[in-house]
PDB file of N, CA and C in Angstrom:
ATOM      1  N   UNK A   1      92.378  66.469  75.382  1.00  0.00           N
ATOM      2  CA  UNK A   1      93.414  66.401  74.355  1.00  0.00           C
ATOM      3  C   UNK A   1      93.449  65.000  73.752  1.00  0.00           C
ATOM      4  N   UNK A   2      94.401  64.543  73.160  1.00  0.00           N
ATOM      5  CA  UNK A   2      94.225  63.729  72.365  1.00  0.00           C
ATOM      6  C   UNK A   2      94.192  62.149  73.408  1.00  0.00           C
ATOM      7  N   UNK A   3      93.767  61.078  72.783  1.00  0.00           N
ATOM      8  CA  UNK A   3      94.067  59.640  73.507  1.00  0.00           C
ATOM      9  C   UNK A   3      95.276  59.036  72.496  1.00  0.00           C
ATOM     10  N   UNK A   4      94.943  58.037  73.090  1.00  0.00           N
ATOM     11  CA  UNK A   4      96.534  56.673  72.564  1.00  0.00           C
ATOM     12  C   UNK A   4      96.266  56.326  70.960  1.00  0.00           C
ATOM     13  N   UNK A   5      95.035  56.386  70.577  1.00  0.00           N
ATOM     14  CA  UNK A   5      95.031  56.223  69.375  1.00  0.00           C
ATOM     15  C   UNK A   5      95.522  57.017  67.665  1.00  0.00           C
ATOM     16  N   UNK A   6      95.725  56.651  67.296  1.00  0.00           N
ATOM     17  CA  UNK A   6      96.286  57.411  65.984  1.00  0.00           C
ATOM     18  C   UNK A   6      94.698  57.883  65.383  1.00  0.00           C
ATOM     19  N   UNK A   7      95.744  59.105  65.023  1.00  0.00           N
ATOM     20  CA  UNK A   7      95.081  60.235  64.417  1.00  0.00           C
ATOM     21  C   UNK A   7      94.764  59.869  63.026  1.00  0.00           C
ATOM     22  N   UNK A   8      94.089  59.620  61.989  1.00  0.00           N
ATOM     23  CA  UNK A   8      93.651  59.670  60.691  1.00  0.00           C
ATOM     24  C   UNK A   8      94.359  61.193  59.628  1.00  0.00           C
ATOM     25  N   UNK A   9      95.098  60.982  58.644  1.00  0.00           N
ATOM     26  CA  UNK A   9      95.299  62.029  57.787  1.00  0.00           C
ATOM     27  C   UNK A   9      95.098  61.575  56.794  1.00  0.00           C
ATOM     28  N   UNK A  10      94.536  63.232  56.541  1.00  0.00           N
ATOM     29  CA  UNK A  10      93.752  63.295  55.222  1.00  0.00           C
ATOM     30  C   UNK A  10      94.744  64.747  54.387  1.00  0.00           C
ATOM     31  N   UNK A  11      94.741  64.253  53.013  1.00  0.00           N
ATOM     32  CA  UNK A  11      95.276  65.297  52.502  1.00  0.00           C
ATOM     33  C   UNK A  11      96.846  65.811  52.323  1.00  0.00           C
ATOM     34  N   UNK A  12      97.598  65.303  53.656  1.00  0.00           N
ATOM     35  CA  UNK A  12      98.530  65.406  53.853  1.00  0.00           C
ATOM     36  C   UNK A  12      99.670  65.281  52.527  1.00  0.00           C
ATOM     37  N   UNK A  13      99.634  64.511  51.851  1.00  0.00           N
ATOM     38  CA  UNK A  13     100.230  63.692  50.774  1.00  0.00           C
ATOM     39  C   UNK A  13     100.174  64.859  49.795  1.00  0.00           C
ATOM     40  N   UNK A  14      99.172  65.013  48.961  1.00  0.00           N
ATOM     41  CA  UNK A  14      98.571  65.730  47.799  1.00  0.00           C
ATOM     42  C   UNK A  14      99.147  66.885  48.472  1.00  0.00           C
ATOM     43  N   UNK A  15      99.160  67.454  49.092  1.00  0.00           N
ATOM     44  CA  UNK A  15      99.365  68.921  49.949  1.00  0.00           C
ATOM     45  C   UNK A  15     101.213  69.070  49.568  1.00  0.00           C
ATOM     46  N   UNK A  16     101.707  68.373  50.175  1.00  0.00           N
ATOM     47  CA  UNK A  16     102.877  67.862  50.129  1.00  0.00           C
ATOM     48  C   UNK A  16     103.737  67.949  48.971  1.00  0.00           C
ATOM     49  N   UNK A  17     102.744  66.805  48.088  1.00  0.00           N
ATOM     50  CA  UNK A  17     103.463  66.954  46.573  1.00  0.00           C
ATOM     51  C   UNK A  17     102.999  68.231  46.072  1.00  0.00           C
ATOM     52  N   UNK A  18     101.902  69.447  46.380  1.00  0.00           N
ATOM     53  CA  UNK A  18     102.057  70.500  45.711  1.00  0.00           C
ATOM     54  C   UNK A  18     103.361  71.525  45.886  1.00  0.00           C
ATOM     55  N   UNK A  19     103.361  71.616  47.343  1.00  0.00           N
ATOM     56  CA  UNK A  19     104.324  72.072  48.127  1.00  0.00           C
ATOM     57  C   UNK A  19     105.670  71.532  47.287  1.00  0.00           C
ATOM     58  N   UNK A  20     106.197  70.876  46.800  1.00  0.00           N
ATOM     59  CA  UNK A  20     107.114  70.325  46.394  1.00  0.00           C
ATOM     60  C   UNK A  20     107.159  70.969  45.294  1.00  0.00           C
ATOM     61  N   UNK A  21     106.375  70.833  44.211  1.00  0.00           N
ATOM     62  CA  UNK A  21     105.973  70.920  42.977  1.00  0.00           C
ATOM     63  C   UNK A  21     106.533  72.636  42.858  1.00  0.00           C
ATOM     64  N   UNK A  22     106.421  73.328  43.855  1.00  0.00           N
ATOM     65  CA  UNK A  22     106.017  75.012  43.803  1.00  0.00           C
ATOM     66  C   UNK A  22     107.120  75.344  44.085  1.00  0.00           C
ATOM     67  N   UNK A  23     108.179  74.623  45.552  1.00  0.00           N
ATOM     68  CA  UNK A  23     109.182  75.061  45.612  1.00  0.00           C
ATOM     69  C   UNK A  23     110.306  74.038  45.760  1.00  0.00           C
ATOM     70  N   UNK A  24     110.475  73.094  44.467  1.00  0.00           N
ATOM     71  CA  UNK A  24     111.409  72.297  44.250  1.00  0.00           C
ATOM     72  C   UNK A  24     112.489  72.265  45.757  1.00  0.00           C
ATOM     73  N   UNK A  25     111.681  71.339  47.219  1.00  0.00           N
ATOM     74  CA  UNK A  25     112.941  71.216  48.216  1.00  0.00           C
ATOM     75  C   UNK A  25     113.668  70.478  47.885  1.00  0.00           C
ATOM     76  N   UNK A  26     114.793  70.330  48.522  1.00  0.00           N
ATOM     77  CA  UNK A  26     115.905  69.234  48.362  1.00  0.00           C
ATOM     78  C   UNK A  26     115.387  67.886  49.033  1.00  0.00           C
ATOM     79  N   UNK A  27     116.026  66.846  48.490  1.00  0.00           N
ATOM     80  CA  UNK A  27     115.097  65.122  48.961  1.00  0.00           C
ATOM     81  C   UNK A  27     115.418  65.249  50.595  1.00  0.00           C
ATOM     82  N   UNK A  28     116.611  65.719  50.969  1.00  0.00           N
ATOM     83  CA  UNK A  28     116.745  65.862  52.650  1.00  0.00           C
ATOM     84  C   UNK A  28     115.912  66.631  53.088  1.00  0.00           C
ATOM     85  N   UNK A  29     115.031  67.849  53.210  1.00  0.00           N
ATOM     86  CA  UNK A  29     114.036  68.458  53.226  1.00  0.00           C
ATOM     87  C   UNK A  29     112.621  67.979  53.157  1.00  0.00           C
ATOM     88  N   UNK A  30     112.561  66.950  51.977  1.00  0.00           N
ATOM     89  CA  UNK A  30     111.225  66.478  51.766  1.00  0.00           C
ATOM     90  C   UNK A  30     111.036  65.306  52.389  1.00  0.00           C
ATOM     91  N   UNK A  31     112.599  64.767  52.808  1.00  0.00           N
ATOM     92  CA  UNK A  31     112.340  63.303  53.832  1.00  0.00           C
ATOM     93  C   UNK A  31     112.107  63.896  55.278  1.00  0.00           C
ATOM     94  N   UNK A  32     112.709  65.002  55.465  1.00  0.00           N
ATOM     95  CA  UNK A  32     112.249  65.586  56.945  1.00  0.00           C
ATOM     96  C   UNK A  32     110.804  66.224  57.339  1.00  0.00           C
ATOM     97  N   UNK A  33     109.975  66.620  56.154  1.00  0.00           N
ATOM     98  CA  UNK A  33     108.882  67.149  56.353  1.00  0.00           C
ATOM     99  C   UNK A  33     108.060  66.000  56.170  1.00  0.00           C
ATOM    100  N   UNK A  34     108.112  64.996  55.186  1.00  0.00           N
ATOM    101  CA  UNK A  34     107.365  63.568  55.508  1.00  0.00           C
ATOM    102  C   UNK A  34     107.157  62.773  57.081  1.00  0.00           C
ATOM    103  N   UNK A  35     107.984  62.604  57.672  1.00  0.00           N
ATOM    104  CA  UNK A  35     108.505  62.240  58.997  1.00  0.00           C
ATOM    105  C   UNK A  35     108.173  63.243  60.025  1.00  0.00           C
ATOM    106  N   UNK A  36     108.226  64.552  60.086  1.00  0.00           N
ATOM    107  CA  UNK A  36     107.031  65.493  60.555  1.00  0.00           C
ATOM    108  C   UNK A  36     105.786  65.073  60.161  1.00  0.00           C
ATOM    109  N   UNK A  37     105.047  64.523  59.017  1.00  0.00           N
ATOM    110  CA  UNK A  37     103.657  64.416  58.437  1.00  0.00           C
ATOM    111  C   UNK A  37     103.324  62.994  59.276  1.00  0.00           C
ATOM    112  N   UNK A  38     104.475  62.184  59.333  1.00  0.00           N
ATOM    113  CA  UNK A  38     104.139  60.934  60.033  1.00  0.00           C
ATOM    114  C   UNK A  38     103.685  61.155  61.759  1.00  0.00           C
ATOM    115  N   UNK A  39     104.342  62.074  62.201  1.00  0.00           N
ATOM    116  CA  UNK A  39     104.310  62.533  63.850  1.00  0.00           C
ATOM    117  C   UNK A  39     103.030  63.039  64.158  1.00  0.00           C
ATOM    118  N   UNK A  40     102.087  63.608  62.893  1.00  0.00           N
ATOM    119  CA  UNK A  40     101.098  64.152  63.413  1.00  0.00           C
ATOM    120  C   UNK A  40      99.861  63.057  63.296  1.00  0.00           C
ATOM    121  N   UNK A  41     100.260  61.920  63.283  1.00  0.00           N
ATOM    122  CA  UNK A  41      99.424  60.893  63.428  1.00  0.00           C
ATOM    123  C   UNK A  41      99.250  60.442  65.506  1.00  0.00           C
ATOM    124  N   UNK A  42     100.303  60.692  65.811  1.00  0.00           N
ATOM    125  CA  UNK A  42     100.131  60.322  66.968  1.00  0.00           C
ATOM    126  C   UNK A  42      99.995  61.702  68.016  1.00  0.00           C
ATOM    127  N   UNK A  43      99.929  62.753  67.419  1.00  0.00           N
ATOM    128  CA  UNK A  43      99.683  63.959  68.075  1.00  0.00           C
ATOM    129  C   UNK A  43      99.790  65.142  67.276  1.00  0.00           C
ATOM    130  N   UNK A  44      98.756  65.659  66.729  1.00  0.00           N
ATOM    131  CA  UNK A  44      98.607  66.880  65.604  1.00  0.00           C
ATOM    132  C   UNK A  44      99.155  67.757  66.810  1.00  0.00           C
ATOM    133  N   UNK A  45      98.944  67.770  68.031  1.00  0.00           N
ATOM    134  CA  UNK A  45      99.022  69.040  68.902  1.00  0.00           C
ATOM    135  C   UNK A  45     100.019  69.988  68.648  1.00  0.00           C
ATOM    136  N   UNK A  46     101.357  68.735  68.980  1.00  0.00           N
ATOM    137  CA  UNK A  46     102.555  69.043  69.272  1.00  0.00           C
ATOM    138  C   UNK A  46     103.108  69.552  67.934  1.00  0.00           C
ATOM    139  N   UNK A  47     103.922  71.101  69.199  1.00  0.00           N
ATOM    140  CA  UNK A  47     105.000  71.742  68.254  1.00  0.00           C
ATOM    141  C   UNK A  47     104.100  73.218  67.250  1.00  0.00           C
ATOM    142  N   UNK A  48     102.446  73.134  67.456  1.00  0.00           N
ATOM    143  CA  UNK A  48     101.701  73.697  66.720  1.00  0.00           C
ATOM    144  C   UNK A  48     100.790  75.053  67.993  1.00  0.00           C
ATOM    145  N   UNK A  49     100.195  75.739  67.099  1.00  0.00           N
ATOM    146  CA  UNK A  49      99.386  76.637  67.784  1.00  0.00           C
ATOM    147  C   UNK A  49      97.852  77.048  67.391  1.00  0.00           C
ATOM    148  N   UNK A  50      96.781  77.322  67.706  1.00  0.00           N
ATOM    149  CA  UNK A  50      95.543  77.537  66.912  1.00  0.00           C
ATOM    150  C   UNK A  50      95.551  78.701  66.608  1.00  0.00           C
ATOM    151  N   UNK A  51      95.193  78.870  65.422  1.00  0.00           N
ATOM    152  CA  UNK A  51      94.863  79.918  64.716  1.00  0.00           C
ATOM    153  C   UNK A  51      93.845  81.119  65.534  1.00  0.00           C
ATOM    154  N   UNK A  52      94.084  82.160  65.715  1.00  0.00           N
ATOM    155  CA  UNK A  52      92.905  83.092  66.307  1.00  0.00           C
ATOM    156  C   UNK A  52      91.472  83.350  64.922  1.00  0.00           C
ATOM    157  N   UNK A  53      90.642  83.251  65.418  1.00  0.00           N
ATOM    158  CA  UNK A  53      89.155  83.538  64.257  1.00  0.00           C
ATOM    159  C   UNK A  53      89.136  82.512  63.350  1.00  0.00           C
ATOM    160  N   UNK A  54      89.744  81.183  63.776  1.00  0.00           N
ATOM    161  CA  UNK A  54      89.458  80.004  62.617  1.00  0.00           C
ATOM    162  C   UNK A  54      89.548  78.839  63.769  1.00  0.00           C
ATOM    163  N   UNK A  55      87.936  78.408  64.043  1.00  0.00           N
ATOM    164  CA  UNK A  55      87.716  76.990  64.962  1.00  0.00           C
ATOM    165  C   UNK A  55      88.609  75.994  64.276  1.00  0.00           C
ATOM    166  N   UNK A  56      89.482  75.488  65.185  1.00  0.00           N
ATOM    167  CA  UNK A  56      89.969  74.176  64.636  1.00  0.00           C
ATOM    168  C   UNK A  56      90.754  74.138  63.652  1.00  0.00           C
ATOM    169  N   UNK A  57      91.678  75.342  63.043  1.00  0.00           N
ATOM    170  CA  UNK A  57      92.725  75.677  62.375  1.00  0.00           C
ATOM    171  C   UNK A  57      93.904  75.884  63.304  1.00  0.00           C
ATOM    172  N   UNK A  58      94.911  74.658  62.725  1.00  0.00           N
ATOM    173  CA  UNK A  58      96.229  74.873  63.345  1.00  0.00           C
ATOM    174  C   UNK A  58      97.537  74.919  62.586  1.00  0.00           C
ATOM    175  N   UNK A  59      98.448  75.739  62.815  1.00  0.00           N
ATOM    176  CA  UNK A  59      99.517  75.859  62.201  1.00  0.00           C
ATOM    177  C   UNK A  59     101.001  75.928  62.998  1.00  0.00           C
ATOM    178  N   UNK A  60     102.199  75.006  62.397  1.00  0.00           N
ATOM    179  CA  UNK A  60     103.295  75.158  62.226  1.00  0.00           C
ATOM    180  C   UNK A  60     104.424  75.393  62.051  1.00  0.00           C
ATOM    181  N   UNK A  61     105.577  75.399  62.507  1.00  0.00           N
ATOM    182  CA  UNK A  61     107.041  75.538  61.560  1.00  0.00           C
ATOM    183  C   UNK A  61     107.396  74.061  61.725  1.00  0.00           C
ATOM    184  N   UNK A  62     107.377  73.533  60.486  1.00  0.00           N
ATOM    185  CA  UNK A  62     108.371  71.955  60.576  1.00  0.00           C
ATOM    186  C   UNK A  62     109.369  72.008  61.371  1.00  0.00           C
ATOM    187  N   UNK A  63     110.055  71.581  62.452  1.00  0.00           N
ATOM    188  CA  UNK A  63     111.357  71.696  62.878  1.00  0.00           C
ATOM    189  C   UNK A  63     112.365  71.054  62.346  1.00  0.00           C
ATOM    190  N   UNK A  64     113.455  71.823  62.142  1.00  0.00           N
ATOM    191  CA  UNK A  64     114.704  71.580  62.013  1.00  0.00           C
ATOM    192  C   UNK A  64     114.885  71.872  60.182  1.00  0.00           C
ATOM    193  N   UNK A  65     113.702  72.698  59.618  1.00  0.00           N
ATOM    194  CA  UNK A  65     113.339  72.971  58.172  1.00  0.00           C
ATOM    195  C   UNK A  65     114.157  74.217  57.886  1.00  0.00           C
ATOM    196  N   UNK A  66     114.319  75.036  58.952  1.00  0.00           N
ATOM    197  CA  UNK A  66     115.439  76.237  58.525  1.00  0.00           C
ATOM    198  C   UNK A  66     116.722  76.225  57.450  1.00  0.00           C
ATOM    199  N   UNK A  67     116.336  76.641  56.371  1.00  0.00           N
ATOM    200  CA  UNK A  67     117.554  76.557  55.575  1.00  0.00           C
ATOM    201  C   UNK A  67     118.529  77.966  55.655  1.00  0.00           C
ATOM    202  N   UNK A  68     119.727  77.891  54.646  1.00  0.00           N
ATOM    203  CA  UNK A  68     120.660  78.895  54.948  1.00  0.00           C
ATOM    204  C   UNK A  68     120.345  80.198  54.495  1.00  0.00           C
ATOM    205  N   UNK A  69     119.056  80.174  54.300  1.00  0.00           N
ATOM    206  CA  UNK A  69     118.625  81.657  54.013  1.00  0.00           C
ATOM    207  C   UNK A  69     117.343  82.153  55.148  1.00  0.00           C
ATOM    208  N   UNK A  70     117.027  81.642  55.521  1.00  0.00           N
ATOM    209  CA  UNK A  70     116.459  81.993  56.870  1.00  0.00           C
ATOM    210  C   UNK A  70     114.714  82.142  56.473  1.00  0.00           C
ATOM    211  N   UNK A  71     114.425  80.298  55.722  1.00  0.00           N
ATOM    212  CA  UNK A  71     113.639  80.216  55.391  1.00  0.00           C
ATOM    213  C   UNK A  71     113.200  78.582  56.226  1.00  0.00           C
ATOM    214  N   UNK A  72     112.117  78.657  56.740  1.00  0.00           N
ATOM    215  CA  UNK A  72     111.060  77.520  57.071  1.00  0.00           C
ATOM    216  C   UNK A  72     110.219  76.654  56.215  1.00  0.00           C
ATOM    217  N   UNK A  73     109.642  75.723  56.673  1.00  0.00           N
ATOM    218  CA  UNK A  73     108.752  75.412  56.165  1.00  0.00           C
ATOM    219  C   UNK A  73     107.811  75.041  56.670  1.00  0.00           C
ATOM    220  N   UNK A  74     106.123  75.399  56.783  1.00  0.00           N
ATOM    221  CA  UNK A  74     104.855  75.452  57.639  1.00  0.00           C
ATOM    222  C   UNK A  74     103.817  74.404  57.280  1.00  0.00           C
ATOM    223  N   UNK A  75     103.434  74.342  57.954  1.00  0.00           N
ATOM    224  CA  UNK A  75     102.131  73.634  57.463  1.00  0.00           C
ATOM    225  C   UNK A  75     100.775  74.313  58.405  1.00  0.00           C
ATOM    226  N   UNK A  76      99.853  73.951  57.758  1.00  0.00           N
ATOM    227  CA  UNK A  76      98.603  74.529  58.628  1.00  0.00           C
ATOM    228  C   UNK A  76      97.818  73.443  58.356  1.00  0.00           C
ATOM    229  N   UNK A  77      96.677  72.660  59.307  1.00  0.00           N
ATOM    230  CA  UNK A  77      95.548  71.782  59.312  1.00  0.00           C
ATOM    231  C   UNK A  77      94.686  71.838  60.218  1.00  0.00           C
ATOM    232  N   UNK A  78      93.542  71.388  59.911  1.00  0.00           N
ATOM    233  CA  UNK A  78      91.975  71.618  60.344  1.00  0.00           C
ATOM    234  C   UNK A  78      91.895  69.990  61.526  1.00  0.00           C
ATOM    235  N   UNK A  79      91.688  70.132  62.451  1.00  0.00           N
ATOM    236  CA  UNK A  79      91.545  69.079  63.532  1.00  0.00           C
ATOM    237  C   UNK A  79      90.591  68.642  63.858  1.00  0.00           C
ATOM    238  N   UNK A  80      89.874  67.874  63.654  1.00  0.00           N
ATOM    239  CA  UNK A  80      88.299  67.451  63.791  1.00  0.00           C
ATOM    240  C   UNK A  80      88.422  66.538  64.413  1.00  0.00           C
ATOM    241  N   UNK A  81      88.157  66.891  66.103  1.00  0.00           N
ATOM    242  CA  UNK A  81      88.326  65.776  67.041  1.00  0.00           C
ATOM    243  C   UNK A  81      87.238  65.154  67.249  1.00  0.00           C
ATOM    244  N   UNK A  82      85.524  65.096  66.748  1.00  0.00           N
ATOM    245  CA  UNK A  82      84.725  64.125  66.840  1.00  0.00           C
ATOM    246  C   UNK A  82      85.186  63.044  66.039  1.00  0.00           C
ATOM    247  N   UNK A  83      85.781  63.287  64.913  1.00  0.00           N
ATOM    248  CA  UNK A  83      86.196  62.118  63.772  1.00  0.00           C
ATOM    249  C   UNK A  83      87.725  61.913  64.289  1.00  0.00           C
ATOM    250  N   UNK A  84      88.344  62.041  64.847  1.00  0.00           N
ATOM    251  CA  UNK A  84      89.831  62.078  65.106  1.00  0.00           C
ATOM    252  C   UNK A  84      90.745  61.900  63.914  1.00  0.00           C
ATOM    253  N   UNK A  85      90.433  63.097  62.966  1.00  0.00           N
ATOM    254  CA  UNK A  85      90.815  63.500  61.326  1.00  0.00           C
ATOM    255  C   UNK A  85      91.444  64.503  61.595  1.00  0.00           C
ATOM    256  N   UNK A  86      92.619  64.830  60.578  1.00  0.00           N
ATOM    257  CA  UNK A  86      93.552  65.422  60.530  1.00  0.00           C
ATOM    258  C   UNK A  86      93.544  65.976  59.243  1.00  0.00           C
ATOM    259  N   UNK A  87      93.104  67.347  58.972  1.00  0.00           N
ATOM    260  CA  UNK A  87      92.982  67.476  57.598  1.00  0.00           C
ATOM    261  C   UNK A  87      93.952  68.399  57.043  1.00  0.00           C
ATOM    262  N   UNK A  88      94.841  68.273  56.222  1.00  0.00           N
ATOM    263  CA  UNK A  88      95.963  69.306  55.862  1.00  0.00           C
ATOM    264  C   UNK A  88      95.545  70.435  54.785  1.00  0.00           C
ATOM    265  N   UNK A  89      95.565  71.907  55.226  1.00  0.00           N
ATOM    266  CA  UNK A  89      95.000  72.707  54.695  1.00  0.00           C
ATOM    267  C   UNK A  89      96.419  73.209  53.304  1.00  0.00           C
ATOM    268  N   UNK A  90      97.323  73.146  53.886  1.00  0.00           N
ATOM    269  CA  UNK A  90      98.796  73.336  53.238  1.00  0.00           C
ATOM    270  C   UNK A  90     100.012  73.535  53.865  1.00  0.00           C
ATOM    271  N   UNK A  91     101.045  73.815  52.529  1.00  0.00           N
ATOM    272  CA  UNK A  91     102.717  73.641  53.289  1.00  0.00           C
ATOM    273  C   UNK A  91     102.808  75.312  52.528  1.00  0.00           C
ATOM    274  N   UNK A  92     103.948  75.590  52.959  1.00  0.00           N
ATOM    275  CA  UNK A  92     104.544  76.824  52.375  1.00  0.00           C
ATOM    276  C   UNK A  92     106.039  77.002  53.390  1.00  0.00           C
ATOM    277  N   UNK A  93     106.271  77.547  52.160  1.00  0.00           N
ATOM    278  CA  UNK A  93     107.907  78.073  52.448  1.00  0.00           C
ATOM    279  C   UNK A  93     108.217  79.138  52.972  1.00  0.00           C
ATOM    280  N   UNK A  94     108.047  79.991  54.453  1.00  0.00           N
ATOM    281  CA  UNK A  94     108.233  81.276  54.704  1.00  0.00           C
ATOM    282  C   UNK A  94     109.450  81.774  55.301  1.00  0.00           C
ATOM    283  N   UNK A  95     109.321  82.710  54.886  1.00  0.00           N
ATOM    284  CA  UNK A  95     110.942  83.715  55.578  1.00  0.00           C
ATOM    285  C   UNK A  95     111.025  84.188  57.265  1.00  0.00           C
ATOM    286  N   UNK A  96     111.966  84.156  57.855  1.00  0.00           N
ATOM    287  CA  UNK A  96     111.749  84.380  59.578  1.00  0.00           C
ATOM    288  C   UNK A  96     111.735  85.725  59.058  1.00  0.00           C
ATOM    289  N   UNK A  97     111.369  86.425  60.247  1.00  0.00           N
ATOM    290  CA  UNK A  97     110.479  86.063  61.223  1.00  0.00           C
ATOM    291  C   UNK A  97     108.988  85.529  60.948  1.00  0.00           C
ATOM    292  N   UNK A  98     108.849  84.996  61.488  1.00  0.00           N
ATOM    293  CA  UNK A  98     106.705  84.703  61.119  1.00  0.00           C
ATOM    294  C   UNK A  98     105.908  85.614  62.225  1.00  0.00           C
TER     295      UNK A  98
END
């Protein structure tokens, strides 16, 4: 699993501002999913699960992203632990259950 060193992200940003762009969050929302984007520098692991039939695809629920309609917000990224890169595939806004 991972060592002491920080993780490299890629993509994260651009991903982010699309995600934004598509579903106008509120700035409290977009400061909480930034600060999630910052955490996966020191451990993509945590809080996530691998995808079944996709090597090295992992996905998310941001925590604490639940709004009053019983909506999340996800992210999914590609983990390339020879390069210790973090590549963000995307965000999206989904409805519970997942």
């Amino acid at each position: 699993m991972p060592d002491s060193a920080l993780w490299r992200l890629e993509r994260f940003l651009s991903e982010l501002d699309a995600w934004a762009d598509r579903e106008h969050p509120s700035d409290d929302l977009r400061i909480l999913v930034t600060a999630w984007i910052v955490g996966r520098q020191d451990d993509p692991y945590r809080g996530v699960r691998r995808e079944p039939h996709f090597e090295n695809l992992w996905y998310g629920v941001v925590p604490e992203s639940n709004d009053e309609s019983g909506r999340v917000v996800t992210c999914s990224y590609w983990i390339v632990e020879s390069e210790h890169l973090v590549r963000c595939n995307s965000f999206a806004t989904l409805g519970l259950p997942l």
